[in-house]
Structures are given as C-alpha cells and as structure tokens.
PDB file of N, CA and C in Angstrom:
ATOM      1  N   UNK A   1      25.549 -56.122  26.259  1.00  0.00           N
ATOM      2  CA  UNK A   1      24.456 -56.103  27.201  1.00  0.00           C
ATOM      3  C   UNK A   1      25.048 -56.081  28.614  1.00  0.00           C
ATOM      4  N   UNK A   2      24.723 -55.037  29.502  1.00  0.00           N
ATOM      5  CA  UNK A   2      25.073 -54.806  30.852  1.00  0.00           C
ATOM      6  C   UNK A   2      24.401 -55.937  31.819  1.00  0.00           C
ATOM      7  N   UNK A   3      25.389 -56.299  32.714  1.00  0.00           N
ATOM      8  CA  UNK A   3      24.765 -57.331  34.133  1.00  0.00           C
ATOM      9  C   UNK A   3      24.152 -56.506  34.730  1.00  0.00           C
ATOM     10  N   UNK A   4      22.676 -56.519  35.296  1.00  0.00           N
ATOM     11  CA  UNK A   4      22.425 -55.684  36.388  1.00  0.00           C
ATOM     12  C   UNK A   4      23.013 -56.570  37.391  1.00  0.00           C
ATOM     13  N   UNK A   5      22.984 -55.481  38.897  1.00  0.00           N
ATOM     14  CA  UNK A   5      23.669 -56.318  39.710  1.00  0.00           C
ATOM     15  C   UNK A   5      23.362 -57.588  40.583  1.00  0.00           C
ATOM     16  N   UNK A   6      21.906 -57.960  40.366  1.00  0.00           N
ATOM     17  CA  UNK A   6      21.788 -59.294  41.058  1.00  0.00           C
ATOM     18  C   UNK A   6      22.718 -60.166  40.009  1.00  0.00           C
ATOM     19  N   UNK A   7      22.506 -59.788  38.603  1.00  0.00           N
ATOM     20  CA  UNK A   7      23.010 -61.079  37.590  1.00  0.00           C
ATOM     21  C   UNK A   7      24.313 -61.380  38.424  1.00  0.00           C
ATOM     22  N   UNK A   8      25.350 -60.196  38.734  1.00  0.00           N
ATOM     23  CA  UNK A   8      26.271 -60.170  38.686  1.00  0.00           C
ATOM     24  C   UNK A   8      26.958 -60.970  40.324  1.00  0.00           C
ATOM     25  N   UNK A   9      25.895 -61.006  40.976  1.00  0.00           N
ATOM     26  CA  UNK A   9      26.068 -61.720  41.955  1.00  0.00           C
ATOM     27  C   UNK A   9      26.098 -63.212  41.557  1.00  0.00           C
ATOM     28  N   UNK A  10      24.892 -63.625  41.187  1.00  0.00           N
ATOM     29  CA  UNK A  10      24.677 -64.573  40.744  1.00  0.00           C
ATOM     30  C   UNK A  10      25.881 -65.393  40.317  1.00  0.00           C
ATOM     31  N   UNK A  11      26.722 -64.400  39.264  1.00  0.00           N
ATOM     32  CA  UNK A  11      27.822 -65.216  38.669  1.00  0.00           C
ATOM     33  C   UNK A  11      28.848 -65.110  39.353  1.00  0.00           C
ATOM     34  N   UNK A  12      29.221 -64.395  40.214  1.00  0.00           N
ATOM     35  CA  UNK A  12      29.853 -64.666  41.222  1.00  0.00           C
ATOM     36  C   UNK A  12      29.902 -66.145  42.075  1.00  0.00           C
ATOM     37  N   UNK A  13      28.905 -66.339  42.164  1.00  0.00           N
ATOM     38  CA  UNK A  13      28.411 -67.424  43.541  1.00  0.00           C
ATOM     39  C   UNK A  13      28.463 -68.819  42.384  1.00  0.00           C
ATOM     40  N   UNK A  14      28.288 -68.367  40.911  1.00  0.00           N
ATOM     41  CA  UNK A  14      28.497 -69.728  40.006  1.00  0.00           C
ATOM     42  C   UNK A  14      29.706 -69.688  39.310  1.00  0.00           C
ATOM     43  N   UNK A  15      30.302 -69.294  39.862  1.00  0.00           N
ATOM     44  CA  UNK A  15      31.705 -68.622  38.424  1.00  0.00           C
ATOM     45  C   UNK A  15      31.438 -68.402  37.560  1.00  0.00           C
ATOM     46  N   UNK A  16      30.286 -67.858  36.951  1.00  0.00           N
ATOM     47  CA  UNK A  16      29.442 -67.416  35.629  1.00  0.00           C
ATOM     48  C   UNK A  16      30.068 -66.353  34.874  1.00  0.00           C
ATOM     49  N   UNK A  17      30.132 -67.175  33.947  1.00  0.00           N
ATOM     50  CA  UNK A  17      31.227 -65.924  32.278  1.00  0.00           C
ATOM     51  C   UNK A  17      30.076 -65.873  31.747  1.00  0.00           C
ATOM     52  N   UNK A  18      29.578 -64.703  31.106  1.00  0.00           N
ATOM     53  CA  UNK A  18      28.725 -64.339  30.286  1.00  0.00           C
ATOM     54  C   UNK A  18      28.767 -64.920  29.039  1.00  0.00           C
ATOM     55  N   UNK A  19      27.993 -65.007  28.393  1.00  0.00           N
ATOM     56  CA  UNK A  19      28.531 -65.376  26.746  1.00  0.00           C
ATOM     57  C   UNK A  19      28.805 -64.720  25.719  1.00  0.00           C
ATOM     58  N   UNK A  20      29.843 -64.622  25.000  1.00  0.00           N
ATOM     59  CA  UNK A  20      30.128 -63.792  23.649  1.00  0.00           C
ATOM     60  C   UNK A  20      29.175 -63.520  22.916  1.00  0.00           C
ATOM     61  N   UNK A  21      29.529 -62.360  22.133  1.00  0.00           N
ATOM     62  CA  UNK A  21      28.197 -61.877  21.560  1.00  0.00           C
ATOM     63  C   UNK A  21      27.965 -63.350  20.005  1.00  0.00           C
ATOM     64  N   UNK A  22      29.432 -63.918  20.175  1.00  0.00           N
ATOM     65  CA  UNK A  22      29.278 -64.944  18.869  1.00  0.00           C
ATOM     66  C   UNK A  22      28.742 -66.230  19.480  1.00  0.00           C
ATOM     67  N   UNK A  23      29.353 -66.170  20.423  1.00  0.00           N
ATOM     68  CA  UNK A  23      28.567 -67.740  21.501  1.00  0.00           C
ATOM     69  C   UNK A  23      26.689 -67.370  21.500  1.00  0.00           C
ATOM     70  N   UNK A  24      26.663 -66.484  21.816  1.00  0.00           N
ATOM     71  CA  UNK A  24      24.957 -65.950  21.967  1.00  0.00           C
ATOM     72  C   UNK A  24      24.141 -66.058  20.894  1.00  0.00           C
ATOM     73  N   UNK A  25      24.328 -66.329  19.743  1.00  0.00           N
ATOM     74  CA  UNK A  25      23.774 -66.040  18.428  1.00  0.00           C
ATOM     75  C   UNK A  25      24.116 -68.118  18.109  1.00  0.00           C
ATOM     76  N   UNK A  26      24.588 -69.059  18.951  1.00  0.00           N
ATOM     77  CA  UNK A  26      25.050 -70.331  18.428  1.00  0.00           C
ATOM     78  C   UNK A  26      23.076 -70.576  19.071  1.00  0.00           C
ATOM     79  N   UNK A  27      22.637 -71.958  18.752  1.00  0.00           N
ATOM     80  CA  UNK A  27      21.468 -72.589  18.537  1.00  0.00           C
ATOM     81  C   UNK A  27      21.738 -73.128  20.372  1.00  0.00           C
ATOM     82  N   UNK A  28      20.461 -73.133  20.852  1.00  0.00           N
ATOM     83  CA  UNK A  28      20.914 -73.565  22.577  1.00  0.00           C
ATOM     84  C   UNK A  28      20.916 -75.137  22.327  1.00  0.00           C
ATOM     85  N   UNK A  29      21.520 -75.595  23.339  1.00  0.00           N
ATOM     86  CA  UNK A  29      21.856 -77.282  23.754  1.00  0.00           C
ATOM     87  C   UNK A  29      20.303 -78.108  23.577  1.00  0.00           C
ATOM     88  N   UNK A  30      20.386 -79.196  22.801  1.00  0.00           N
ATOM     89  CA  UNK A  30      19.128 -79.745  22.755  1.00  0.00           C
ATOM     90  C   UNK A  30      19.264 -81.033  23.265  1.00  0.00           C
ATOM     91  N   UNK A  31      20.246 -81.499  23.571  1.00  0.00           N
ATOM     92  CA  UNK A  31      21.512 -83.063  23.695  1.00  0.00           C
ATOM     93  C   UNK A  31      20.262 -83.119  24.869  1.00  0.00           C
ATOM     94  N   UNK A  32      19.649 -82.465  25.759  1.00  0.00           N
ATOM     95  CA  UNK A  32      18.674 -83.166  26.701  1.00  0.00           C
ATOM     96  C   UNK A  32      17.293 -83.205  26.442  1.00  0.00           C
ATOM     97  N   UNK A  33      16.776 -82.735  25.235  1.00  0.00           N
ATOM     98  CA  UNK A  33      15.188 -83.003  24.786  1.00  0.00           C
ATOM     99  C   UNK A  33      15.158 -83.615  23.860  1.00  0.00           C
ATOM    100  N   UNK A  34      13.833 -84.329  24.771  1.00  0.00           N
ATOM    101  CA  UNK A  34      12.907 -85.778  24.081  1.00  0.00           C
ATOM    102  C   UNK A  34      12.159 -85.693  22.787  1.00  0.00           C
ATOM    103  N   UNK A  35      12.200 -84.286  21.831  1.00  0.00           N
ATOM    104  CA  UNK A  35      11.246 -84.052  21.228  1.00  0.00           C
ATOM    105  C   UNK A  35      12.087 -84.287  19.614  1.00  0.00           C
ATOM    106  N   UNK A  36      11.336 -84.747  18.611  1.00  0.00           N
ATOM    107  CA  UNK A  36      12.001 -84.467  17.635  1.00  0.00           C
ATOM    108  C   UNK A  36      12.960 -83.798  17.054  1.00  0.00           C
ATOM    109  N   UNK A  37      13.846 -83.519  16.252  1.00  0.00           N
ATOM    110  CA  UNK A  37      14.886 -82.365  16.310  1.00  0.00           C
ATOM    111  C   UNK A  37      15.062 -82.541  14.456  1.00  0.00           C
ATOM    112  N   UNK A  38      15.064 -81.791  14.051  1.00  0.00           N
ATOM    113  CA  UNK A  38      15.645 -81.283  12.300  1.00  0.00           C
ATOM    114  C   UNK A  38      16.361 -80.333  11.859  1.00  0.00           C
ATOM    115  N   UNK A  39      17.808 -80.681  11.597  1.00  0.00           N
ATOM    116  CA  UNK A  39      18.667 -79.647  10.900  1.00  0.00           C
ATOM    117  C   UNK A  39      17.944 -78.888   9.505  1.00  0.00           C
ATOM    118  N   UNK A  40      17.594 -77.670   9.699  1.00  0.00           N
ATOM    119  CA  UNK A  40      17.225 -77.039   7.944  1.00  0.00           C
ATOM    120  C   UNK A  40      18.282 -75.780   8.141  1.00  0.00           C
ATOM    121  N   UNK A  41      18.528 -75.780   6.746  1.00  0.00           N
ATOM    122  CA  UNK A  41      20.169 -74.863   6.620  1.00  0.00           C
ATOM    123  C   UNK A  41      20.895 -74.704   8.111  1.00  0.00           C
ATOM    124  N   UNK A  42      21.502 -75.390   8.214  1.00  0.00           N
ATOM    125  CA  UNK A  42      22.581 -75.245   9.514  1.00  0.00           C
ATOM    126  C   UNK A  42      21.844 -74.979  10.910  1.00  0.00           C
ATOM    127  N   UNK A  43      20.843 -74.443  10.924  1.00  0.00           N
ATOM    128  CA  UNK A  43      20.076 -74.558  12.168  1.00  0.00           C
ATOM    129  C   UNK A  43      18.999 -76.238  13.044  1.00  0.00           C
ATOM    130  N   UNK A  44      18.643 -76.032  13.866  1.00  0.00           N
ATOM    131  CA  UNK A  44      18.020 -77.264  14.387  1.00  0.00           C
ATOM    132  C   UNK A  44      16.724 -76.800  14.625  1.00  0.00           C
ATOM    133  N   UNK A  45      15.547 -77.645  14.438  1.00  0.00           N
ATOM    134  CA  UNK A  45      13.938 -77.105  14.661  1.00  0.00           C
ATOM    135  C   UNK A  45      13.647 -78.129  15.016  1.00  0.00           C
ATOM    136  N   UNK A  46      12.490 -77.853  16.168  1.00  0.00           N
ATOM    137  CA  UNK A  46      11.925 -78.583  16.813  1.00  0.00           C
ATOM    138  C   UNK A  46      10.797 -78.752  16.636  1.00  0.00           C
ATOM    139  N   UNK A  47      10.307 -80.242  16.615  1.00  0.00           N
ATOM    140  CA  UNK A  47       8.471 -80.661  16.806  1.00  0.00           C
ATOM    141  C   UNK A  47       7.989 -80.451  17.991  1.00  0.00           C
ATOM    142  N   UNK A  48       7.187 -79.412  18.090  1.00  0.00           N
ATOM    143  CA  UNK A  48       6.239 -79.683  19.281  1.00  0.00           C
ATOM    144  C   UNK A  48       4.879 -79.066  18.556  1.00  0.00           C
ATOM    145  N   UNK A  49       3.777 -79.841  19.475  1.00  0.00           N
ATOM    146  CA  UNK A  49       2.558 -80.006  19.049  1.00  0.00           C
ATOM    147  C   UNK A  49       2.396 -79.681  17.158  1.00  0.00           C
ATOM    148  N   UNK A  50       3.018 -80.674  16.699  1.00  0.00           N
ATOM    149  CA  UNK A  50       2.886 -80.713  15.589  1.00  0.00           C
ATOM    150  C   UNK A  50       3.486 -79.842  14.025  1.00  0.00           C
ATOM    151  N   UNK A  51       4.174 -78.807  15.009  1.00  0.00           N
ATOM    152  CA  UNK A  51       4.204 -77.764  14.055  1.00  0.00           C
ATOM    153  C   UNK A  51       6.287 -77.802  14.636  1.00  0.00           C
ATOM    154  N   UNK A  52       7.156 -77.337  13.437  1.00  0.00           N
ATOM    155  CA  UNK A  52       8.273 -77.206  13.522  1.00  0.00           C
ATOM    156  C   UNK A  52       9.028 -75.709  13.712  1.00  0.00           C
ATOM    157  N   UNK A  53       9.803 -75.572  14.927  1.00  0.00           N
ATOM    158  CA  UNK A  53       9.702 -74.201  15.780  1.00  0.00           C
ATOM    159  C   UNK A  53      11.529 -74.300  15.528  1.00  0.00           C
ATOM    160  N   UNK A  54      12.030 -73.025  14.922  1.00  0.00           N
ATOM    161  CA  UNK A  54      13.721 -72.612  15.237  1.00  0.00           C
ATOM    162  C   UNK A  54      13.815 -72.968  16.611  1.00  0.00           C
ATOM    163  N   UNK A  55      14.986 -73.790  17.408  1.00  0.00           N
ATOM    164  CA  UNK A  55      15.715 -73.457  18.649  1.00  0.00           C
ATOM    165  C   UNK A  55      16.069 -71.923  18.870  1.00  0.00           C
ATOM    166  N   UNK A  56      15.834 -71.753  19.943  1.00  0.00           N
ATOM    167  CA  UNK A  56      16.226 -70.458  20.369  1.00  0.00           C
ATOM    168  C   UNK A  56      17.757 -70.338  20.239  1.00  0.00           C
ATOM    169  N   UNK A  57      18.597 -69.176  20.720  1.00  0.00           N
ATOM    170  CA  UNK A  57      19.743 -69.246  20.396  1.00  0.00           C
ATOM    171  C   UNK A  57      20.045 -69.367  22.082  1.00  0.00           C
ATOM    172  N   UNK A  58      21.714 -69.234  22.290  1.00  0.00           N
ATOM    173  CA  UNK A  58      22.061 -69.145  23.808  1.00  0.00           C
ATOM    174  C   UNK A  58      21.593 -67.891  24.227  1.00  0.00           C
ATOM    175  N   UNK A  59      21.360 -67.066  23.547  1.00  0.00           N
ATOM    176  CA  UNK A  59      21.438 -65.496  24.120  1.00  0.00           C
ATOM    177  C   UNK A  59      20.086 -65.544  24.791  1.00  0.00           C
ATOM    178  N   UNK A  60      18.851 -66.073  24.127  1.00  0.00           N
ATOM    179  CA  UNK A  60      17.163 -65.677  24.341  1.00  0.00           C
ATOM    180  C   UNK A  60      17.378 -67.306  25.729  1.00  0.00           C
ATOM    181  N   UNK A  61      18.499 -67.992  25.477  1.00  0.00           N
ATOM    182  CA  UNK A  61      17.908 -69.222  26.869  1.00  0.00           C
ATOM    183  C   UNK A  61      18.558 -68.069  28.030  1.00  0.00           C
ATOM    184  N   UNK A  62      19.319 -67.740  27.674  1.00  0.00           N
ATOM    185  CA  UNK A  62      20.333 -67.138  28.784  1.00  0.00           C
ATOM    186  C   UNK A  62      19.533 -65.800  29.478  1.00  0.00           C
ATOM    187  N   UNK A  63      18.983 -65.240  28.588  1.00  0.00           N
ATOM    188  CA  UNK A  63      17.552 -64.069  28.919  1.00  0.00           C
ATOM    189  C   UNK A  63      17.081 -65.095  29.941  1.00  0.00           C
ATOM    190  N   UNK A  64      16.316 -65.680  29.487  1.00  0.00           N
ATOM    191  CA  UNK A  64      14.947 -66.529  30.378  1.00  0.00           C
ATOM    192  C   UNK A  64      15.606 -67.257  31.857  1.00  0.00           C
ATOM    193  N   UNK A  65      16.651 -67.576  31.607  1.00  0.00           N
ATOM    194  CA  UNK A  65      17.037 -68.102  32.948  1.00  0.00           C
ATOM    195  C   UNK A  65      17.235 -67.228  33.984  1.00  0.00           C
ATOM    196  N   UNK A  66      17.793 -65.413  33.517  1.00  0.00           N
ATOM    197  CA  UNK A  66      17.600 -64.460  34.899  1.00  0.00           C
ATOM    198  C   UNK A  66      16.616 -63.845  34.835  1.00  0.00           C
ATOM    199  N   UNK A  67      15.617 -63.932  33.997  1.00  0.00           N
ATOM    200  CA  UNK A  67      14.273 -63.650  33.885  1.00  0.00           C
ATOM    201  C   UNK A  67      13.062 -64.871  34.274  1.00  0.00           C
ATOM    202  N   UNK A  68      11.889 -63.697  34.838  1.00  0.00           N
ATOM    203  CA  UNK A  68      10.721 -64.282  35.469  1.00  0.00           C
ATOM    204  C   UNK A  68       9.814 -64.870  34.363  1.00  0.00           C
ATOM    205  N   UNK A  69      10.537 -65.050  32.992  1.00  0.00           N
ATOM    206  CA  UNK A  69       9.166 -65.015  31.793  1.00  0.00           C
ATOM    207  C   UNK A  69      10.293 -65.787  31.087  1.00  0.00           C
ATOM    208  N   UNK A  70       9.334 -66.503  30.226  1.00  0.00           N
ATOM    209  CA  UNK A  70      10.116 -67.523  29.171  1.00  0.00           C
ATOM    210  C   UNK A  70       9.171 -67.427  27.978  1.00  0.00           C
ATOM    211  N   UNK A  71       9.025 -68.168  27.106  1.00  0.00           N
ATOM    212  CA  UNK A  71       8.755 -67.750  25.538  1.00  0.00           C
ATOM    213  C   UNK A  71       8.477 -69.380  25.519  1.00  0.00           C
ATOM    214  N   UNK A  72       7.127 -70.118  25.095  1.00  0.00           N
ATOM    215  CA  UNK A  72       6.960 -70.952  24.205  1.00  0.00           C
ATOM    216  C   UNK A  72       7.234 -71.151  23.104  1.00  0.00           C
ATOM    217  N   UNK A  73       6.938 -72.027  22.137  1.00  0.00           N
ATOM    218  CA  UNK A  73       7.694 -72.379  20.807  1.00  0.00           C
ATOM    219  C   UNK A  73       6.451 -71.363  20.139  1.00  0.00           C
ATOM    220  N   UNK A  74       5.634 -70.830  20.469  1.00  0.00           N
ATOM    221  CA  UNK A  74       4.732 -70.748  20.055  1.00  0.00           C
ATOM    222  C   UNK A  74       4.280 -69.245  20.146  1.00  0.00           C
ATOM    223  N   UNK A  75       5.295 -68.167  21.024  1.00  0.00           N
ATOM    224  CA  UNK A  75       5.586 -67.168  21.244  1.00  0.00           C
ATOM    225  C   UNK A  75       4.673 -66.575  22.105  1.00  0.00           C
ATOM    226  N   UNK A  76       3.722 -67.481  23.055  1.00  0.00           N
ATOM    227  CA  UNK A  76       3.027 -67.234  24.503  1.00  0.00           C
ATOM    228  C   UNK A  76       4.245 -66.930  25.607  1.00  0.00           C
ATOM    229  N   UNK A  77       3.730 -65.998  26.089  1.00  0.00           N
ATOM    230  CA  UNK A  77       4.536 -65.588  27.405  1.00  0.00           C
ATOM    231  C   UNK A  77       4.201 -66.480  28.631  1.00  0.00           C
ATOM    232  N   UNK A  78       5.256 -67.954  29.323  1.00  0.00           N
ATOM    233  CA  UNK A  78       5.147 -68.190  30.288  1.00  0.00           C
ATOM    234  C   UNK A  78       5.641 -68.204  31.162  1.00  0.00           C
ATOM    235  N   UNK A  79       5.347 -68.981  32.063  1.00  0.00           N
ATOM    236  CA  UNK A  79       6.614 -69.271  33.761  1.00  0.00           C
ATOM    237  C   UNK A  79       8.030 -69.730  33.126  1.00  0.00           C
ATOM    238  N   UNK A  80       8.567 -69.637  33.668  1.00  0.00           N
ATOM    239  CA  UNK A  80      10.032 -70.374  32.937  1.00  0.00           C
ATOM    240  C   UNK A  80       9.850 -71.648  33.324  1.00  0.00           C
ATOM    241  N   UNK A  81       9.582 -72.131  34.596  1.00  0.00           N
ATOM    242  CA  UNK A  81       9.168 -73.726  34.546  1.00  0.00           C
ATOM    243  C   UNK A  81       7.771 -74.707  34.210  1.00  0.00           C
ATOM    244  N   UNK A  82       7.272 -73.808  33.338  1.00  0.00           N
ATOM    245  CA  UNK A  82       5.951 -74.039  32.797  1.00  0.00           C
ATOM    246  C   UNK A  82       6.420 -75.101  31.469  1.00  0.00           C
ATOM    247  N   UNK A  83       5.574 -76.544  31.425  1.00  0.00           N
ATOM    248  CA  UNK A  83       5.771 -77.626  30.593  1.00  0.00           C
ATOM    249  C   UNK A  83       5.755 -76.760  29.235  1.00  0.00           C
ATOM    250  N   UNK A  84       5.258 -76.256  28.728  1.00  0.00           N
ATOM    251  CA  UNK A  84       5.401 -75.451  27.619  1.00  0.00           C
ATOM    252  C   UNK A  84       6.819 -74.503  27.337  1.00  0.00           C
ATOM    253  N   UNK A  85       7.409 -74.290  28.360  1.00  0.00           N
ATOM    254  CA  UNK A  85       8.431 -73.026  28.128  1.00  0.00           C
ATOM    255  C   UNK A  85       9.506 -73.775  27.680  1.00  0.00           C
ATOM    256  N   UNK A  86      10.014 -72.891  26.987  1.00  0.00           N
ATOM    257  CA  UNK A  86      11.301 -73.468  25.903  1.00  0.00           C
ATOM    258  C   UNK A  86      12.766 -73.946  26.912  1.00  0.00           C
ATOM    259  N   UNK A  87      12.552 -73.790  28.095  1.00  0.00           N
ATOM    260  CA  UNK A  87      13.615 -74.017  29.327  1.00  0.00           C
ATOM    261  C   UNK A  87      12.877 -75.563  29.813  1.00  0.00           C
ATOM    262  N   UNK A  88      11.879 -75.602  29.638  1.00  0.00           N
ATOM    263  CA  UNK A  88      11.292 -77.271  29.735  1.00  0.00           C
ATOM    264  C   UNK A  88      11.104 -78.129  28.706  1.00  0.00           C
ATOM    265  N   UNK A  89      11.214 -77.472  27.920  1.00  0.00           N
ATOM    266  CA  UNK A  89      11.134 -78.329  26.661  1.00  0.00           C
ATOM    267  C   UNK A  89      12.580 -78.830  25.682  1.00  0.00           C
ATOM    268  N   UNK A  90      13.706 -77.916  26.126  1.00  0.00           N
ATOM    269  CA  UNK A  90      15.052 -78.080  25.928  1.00  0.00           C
ATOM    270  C   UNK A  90      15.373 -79.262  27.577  1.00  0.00           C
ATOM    271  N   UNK A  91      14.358 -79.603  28.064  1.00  0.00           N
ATOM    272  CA  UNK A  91      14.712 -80.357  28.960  1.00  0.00           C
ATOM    273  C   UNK A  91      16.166 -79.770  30.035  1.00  0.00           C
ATOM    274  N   UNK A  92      15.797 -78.263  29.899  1.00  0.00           N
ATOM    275  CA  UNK A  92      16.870 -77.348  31.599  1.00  0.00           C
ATOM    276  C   UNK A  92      15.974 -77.079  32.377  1.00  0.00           C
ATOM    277  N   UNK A  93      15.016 -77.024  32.950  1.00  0.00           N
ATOM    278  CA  UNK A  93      14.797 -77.089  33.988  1.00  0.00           C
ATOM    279  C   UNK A  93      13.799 -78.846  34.295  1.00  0.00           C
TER     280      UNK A  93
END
C-alpha cells in the first residue's frame, strides 16, 4: 500500500515506519480498553453493547488514524473520535 504524500509527511515529523504487511494482519493493542476482552482461536473479541466483535487488526487501526472515518464494532461509519469508533473504544484516542 502506497503513502500518499501528506501520510508521508506525517511520518516524517513522527519518525513513522509503516507496518509490515505481517505486523498489519497482528490483532490492534487493547492493553488500554476498559471493555471486556475474549481470546477465541488465537484472536481477541470484544464486548460492547452486548454482543462480541473481532479486534480489528493494525492495518484497519492504522487506516482510521490517517483517515477522516472510522468503523464501529458494529460496522457504522463514524468520526474517528466518536465514543463508538473502534479508535475510542481501543481507548487511542
């Protein structure tokens, strides 16, 4: 997947390494959300509003963070800092 060139600024100004296409496909960091968490076959799923949702991987958090749109557990299109979006609910933003 190509940087367009703001990304590429961006990682400039953060020392930002992209992630491997094998790092991208690992389950994203949950070590900061409050919400239930369950290993089923090697993956981690999350409780929210009742129902148990796959973690996204690094690749789909790493989308949403240079993107204007984020993905609920629930597959509604929101704000990325919207209490619902999977970037607030992994407790990053």
């Amino acid at each position: 997947m190509a940087l367009l060139p703001e990304q590429k600024l961006i990682g400039k100004a953060f020392d930002y390494e992209p992630l491997t296409e094998e790092e991208g496909q690992e389950p994203a960091d949950i070590s900061l959300c409050f919400h239930d968490i369950e290993e089923r076959d090697g993956w981690p799923f999350l409780l929210w509003r009742g129902e148990w949702y796959p973690v996204p991987t690094l690749e789909e958090v790493e989308e949403w963070v240079f993107d204007s749109v984020c993905f609920a557990p629930n597959e509604d299109e929101v704000e990325p800092d919207a209490p619902e979006s999977w970037l607030s609910i992994l407790g990053l933003i």
